[in-house]
PDB file of N, CA and C in Angstrom:
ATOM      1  N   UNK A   1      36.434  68.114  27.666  1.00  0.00           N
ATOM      2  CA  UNK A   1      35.369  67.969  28.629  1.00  0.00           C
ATOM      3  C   UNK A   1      34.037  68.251  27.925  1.00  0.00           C
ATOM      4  N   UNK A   2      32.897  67.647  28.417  1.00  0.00           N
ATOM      5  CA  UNK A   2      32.039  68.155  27.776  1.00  0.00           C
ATOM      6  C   UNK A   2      31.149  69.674  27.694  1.00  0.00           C
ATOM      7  N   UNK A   3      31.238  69.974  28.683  1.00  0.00           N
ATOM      8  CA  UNK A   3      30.897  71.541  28.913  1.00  0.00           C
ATOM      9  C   UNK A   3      31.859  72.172  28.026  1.00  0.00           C
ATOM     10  N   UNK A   4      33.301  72.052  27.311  1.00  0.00           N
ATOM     11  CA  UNK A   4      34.162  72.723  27.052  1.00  0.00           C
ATOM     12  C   UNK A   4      35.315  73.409  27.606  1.00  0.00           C
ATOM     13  N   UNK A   5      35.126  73.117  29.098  1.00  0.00           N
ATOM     14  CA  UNK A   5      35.840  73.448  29.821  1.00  0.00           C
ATOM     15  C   UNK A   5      37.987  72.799  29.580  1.00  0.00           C
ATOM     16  N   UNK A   6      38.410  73.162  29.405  1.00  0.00           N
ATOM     17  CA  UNK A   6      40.099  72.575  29.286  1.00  0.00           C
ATOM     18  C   UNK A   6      40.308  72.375  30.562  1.00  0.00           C
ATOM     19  N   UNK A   7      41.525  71.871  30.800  1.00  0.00           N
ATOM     20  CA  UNK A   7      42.607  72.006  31.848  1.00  0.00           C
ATOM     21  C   UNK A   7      43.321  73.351  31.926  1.00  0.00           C
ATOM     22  N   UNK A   8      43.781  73.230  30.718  1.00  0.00           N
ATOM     23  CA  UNK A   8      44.360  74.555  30.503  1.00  0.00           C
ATOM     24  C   UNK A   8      43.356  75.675  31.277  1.00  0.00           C
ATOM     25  N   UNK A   9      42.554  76.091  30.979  1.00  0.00           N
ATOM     26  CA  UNK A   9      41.599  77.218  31.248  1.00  0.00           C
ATOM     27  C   UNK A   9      41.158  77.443  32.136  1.00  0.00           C
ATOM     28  N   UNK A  10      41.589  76.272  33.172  1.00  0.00           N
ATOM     29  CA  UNK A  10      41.045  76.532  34.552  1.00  0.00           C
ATOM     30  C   UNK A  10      40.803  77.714  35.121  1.00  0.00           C
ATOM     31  N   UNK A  11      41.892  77.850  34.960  1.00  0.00           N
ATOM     32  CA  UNK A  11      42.006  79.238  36.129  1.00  0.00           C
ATOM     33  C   UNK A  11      41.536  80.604  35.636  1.00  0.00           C
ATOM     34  N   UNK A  12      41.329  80.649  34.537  1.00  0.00           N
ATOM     35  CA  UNK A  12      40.352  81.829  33.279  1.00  0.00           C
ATOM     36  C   UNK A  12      38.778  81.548  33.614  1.00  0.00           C
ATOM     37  N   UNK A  13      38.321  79.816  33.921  1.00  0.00           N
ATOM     38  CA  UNK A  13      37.198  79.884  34.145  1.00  0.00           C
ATOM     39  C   UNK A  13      37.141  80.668  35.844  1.00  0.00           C
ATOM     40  N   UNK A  14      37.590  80.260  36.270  1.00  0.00           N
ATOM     41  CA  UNK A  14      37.840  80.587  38.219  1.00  0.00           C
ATOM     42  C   UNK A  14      37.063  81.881  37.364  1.00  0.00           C
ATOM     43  N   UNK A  15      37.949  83.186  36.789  1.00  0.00           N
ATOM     44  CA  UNK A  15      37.718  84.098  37.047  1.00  0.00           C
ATOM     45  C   UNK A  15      36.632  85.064  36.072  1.00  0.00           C
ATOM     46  N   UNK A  16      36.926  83.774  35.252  1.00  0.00           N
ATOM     47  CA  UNK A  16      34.996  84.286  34.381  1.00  0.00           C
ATOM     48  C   UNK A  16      34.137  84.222  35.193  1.00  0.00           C
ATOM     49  N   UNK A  17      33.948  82.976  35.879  1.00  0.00           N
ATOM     50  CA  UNK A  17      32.534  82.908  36.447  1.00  0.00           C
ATOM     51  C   UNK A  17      32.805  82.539  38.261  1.00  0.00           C
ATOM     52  N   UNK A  18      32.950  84.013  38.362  1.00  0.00           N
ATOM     53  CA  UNK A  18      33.165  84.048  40.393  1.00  0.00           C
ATOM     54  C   UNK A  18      32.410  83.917  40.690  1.00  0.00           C
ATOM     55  N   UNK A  19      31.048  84.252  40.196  1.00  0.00           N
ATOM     56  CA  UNK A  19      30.300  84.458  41.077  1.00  0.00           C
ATOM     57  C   UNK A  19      29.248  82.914  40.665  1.00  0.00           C
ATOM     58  N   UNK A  20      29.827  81.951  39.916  1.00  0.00           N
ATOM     59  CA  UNK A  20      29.215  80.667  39.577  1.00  0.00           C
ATOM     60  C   UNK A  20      29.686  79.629  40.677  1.00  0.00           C
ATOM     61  N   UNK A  21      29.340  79.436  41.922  1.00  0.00           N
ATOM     62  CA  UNK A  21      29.975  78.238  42.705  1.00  0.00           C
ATOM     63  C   UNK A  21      30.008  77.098  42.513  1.00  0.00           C
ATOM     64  N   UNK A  22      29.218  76.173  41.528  1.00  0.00           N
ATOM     65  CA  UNK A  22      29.303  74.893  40.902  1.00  0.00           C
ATOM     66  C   UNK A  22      30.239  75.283  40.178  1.00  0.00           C
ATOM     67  N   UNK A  23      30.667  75.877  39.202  1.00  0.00           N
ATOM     68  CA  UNK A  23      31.522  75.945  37.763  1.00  0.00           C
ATOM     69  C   UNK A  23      33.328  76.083  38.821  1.00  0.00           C
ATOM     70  N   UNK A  24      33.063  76.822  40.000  1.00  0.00           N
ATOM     71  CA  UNK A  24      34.354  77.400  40.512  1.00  0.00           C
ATOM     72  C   UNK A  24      34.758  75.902  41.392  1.00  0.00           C
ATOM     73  N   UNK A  25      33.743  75.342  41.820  1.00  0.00           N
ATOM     74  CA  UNK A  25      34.234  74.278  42.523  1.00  0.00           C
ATOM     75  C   UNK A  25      34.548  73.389  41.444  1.00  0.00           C
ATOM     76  N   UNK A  26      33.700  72.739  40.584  1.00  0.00           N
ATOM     77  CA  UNK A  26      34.124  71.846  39.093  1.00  0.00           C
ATOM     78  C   UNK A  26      35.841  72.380  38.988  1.00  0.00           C
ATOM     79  N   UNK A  27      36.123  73.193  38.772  1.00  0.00           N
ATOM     80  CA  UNK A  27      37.586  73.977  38.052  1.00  0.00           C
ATOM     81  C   UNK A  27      38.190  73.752  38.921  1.00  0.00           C
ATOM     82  N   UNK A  28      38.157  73.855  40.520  1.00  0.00           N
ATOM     83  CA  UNK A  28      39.155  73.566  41.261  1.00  0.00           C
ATOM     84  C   UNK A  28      39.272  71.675  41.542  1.00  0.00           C
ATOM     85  N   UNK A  29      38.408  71.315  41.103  1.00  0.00           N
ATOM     86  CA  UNK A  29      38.338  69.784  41.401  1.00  0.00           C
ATOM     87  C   UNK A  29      39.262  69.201  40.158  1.00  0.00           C
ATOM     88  N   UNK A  30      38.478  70.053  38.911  1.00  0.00           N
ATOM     89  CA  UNK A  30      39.063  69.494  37.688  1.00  0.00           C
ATOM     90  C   UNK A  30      40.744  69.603  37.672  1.00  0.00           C
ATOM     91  N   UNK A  31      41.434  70.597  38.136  1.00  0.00           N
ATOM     92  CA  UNK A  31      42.288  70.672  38.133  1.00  0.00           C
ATOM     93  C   UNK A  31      43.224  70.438  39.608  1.00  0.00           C
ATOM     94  N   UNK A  32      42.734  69.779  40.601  1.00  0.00           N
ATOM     95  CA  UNK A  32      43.327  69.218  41.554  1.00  0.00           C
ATOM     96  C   UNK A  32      43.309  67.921  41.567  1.00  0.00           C
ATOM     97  N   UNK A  33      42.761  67.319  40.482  1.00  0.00           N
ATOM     98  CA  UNK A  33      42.470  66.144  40.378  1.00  0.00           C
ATOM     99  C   UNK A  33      43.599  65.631  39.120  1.00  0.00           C
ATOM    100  N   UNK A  34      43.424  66.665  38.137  1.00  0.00           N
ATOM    101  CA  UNK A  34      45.001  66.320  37.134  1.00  0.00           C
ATOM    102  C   UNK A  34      46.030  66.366  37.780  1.00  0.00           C
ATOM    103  N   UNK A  35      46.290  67.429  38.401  1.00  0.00           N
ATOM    104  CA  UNK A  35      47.478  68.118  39.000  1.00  0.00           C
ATOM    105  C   UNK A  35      48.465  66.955  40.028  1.00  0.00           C
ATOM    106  N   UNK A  36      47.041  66.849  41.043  1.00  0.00           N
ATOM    107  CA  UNK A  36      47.896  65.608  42.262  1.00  0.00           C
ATOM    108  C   UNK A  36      48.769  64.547  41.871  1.00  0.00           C
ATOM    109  N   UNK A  37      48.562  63.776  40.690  1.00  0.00           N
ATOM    110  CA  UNK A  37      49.881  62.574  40.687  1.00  0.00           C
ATOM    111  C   UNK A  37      50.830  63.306  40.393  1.00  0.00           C
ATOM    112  N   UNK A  38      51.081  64.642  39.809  1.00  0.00           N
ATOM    113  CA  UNK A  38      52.293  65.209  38.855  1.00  0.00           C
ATOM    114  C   UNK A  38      53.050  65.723  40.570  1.00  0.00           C
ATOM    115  N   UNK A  39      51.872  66.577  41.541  1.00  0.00           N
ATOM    116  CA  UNK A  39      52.263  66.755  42.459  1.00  0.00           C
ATOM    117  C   UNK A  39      53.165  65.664  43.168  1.00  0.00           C
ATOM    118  N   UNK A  40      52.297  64.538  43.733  1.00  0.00           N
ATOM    119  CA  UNK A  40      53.124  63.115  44.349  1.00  0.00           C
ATOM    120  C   UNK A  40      54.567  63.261  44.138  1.00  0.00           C
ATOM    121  N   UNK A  41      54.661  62.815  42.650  1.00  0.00           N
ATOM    122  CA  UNK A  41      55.946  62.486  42.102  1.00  0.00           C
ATOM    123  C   UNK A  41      57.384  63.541  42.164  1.00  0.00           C
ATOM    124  N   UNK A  42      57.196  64.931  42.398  1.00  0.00           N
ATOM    125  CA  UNK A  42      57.741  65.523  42.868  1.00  0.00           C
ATOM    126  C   UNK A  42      58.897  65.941  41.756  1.00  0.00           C
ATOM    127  N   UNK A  43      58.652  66.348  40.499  1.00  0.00           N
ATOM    128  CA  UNK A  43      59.787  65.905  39.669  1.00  0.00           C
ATOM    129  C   UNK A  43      60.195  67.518  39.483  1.00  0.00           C
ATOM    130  N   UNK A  44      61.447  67.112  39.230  1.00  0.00           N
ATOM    131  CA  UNK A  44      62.707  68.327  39.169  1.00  0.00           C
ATOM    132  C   UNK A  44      62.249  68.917  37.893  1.00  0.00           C
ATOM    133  N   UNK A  45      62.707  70.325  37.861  1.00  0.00           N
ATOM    134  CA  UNK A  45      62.048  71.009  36.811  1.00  0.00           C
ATOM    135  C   UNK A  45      62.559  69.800  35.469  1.00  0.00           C
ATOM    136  N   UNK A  46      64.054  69.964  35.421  1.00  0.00           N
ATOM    137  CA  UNK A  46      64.349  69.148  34.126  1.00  0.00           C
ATOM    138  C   UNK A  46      63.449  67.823  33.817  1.00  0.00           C
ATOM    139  N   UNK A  47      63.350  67.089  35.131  1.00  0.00           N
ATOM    140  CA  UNK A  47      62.027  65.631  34.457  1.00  0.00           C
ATOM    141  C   UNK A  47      60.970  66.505  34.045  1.00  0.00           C
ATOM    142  N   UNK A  48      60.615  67.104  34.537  1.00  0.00           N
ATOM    143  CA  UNK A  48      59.029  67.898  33.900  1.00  0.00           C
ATOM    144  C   UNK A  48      59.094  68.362  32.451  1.00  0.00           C
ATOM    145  N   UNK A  49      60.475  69.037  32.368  1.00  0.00           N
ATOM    146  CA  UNK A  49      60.733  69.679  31.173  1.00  0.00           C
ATOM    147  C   UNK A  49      60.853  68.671  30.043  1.00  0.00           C
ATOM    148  N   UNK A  50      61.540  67.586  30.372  1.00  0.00           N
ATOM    149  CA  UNK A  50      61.575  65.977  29.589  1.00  0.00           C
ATOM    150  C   UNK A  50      60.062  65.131  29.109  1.00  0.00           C
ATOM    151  N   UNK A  51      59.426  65.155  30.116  1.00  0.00           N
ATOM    152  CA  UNK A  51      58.403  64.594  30.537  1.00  0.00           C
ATOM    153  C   UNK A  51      57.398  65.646  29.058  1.00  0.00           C
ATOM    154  N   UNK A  52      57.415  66.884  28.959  1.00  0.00           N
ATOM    155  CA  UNK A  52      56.493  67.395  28.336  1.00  0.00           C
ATOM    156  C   UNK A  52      56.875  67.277  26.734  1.00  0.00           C
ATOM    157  N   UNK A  53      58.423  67.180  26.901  1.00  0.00           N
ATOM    158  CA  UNK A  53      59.000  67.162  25.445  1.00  0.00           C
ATOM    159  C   UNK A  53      58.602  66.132  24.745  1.00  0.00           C
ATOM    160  N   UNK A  54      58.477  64.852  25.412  1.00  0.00           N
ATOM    161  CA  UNK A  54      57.903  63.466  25.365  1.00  0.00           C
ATOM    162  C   UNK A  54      56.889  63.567  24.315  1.00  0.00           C
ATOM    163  N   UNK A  55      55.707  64.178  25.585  1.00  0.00           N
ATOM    164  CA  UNK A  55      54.542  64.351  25.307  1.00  0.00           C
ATOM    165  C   UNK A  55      53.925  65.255  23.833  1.00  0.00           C
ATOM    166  N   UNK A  56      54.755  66.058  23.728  1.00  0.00           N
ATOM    167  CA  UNK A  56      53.968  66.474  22.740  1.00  0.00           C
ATOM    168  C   UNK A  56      55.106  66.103  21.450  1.00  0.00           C
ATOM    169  N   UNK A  57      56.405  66.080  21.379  1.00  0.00           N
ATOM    170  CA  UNK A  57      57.008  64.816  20.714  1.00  0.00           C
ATOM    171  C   UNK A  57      56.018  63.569  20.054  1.00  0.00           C
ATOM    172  N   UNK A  58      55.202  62.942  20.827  1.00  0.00           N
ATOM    173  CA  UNK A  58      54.366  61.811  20.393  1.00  0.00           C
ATOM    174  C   UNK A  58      53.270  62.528  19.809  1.00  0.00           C
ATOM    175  N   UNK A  59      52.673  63.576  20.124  1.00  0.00           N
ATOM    176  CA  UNK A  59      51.734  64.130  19.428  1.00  0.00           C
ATOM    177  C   UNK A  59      51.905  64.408  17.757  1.00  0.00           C
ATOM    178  N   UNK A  60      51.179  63.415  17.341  1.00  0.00           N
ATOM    179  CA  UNK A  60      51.156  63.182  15.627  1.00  0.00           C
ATOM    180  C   UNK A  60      50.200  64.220  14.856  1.00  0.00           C
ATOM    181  N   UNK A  61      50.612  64.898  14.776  1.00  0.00           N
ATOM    182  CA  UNK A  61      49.253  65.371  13.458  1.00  0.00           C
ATOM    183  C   UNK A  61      49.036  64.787  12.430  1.00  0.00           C
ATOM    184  N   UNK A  62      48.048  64.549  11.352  1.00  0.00           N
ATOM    185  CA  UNK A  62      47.668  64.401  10.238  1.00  0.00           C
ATOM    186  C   UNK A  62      48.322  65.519   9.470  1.00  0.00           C
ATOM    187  N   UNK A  63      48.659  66.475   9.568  1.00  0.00           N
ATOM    188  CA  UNK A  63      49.030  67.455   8.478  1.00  0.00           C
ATOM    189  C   UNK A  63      50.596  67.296   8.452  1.00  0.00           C
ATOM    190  N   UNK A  64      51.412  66.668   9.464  1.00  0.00           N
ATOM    191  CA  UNK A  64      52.195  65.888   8.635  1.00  0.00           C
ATOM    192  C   UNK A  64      53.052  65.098   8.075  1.00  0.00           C
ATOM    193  N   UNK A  65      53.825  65.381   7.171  1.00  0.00           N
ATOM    194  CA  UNK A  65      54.547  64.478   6.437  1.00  0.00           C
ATOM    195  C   UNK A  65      55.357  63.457   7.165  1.00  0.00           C
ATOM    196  N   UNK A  66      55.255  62.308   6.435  1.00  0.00           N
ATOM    197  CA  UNK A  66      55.876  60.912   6.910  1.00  0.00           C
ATOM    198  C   UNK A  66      57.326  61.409   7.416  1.00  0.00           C
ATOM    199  N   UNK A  67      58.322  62.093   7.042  1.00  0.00           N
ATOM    200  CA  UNK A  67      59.253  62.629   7.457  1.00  0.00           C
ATOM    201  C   UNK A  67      59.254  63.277   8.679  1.00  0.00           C
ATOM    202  N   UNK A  68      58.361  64.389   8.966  1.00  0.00           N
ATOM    203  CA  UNK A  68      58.101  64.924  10.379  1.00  0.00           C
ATOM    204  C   UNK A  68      57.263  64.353  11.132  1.00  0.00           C
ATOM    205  N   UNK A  69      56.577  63.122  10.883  1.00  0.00           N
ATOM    206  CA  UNK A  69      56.432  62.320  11.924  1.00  0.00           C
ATOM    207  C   UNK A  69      57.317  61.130  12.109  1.00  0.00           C
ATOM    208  N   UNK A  70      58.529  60.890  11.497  1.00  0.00           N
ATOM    209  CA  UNK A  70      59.184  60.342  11.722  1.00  0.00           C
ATOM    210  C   UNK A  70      60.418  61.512  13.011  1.00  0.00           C
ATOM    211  N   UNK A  71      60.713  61.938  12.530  1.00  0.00           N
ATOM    212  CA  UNK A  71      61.544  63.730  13.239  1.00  0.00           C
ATOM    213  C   UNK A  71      60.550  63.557  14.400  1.00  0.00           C
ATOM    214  N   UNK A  72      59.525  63.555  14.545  1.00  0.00           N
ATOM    215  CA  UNK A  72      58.981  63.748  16.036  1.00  0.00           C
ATOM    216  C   UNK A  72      59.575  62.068  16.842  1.00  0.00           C
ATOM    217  N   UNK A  73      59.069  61.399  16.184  1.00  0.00           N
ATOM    218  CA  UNK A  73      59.017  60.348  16.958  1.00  0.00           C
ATOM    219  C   UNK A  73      60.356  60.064  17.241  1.00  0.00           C
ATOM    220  N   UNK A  74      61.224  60.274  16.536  1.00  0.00           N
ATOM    221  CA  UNK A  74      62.872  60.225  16.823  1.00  0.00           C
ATOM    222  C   UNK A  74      63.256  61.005  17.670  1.00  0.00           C
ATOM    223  N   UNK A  75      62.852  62.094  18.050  1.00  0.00           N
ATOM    224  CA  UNK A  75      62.980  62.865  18.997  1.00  0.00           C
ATOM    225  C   UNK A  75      62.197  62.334  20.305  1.00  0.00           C
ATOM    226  N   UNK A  76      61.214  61.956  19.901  1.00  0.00           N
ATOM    227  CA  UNK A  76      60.704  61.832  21.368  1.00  0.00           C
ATOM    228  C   UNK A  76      61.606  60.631  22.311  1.00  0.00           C
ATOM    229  N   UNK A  77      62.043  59.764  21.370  1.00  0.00           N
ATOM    230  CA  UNK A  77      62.798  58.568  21.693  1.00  0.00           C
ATOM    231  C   UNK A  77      64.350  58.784  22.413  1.00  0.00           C
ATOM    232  N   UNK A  78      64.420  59.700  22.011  1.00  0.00           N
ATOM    233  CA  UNK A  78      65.438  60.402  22.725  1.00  0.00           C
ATOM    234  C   UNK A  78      65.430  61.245  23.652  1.00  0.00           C
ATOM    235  N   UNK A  79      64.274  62.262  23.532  1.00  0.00           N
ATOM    236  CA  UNK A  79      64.252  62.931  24.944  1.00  0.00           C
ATOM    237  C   UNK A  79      63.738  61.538  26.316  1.00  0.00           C
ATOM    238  N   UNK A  80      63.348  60.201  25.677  1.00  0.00           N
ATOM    239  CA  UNK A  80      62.850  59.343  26.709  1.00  0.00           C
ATOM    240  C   UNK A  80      64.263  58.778  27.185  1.00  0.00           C
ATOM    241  N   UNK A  81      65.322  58.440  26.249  1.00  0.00           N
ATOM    242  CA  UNK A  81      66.736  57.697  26.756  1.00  0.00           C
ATOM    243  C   UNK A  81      67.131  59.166  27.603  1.00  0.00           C
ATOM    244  N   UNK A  82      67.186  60.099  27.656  1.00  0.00           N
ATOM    245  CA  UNK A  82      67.662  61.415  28.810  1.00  0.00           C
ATOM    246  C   UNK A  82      66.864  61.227  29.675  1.00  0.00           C
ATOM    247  N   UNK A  83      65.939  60.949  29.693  1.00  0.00           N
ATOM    248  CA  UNK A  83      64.775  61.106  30.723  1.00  0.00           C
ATOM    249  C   UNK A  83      65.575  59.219  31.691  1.00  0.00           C
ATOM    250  N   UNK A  84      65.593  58.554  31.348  1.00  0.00           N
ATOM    251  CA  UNK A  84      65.768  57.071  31.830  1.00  0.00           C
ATOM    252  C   UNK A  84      66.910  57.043  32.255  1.00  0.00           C
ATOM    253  N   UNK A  85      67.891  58.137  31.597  1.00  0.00           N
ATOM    254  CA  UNK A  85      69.513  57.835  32.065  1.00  0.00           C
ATOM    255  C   UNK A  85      69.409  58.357  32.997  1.00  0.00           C
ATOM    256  N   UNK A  86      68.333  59.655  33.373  1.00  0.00           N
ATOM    257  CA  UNK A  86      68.652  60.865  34.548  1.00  0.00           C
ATOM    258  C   UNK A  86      67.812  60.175  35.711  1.00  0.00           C
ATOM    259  N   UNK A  87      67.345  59.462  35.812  1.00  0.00           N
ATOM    260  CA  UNK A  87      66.354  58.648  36.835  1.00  0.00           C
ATOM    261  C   UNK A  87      67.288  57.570  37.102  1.00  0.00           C
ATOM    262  N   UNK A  88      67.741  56.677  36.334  1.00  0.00           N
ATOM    263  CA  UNK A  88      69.126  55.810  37.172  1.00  0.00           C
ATOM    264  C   UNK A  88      69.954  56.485  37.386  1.00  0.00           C
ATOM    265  N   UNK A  89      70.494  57.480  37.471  1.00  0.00           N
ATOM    266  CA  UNK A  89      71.416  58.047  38.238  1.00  0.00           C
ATOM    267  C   UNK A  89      71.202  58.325  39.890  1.00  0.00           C
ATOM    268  N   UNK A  90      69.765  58.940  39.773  1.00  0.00           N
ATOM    269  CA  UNK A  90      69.368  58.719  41.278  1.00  0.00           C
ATOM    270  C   UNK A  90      68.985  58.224  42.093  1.00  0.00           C
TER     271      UNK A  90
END
């Protein structure tokens, strides 16, 4: 964000700055506004737990090696076939 504000930190800002009502409303917007589709969808801890493995699975660093970004991405490809088998089942 540009202020610096995270997602993550929301709720650290809430309580840095109580007594800031723009910054407290921003933080509750900012983060009711990520939050709601994850809300919608309603997913069982295990999709969530899949869903994040995914996510940072695809997360590549530069630091490294062609091997462990190969190891990530192989992994992520697989936590996605668990994730696809457990959704046609239901």
């Amino acid at each position: 964000m540009p202020n610096g504000l995270v997602v993550r930190n929301v709720f650290k800002a809430i309580n840095i700055y109580k007594e800031d009502v723009t910054i407290n409303k921003f933080a509750k917007k900012l983060f009711d506004d990520s939050m709601g589709p994850f809300n919608r969808l309603q997913l069982s801890k295990e999709e969530f737990v899949l869903l994040r493995a995914i996510i940072f699975s695809h997360f590549v660093s530069t630091g490294l090696s062609q091997y462990g970004r190969q190891l990530l991405l192989t992994e992520a490809e697989n936590y996605s076939d668990i994730l696809m088998k457990m959704l046609q089942v239901f």
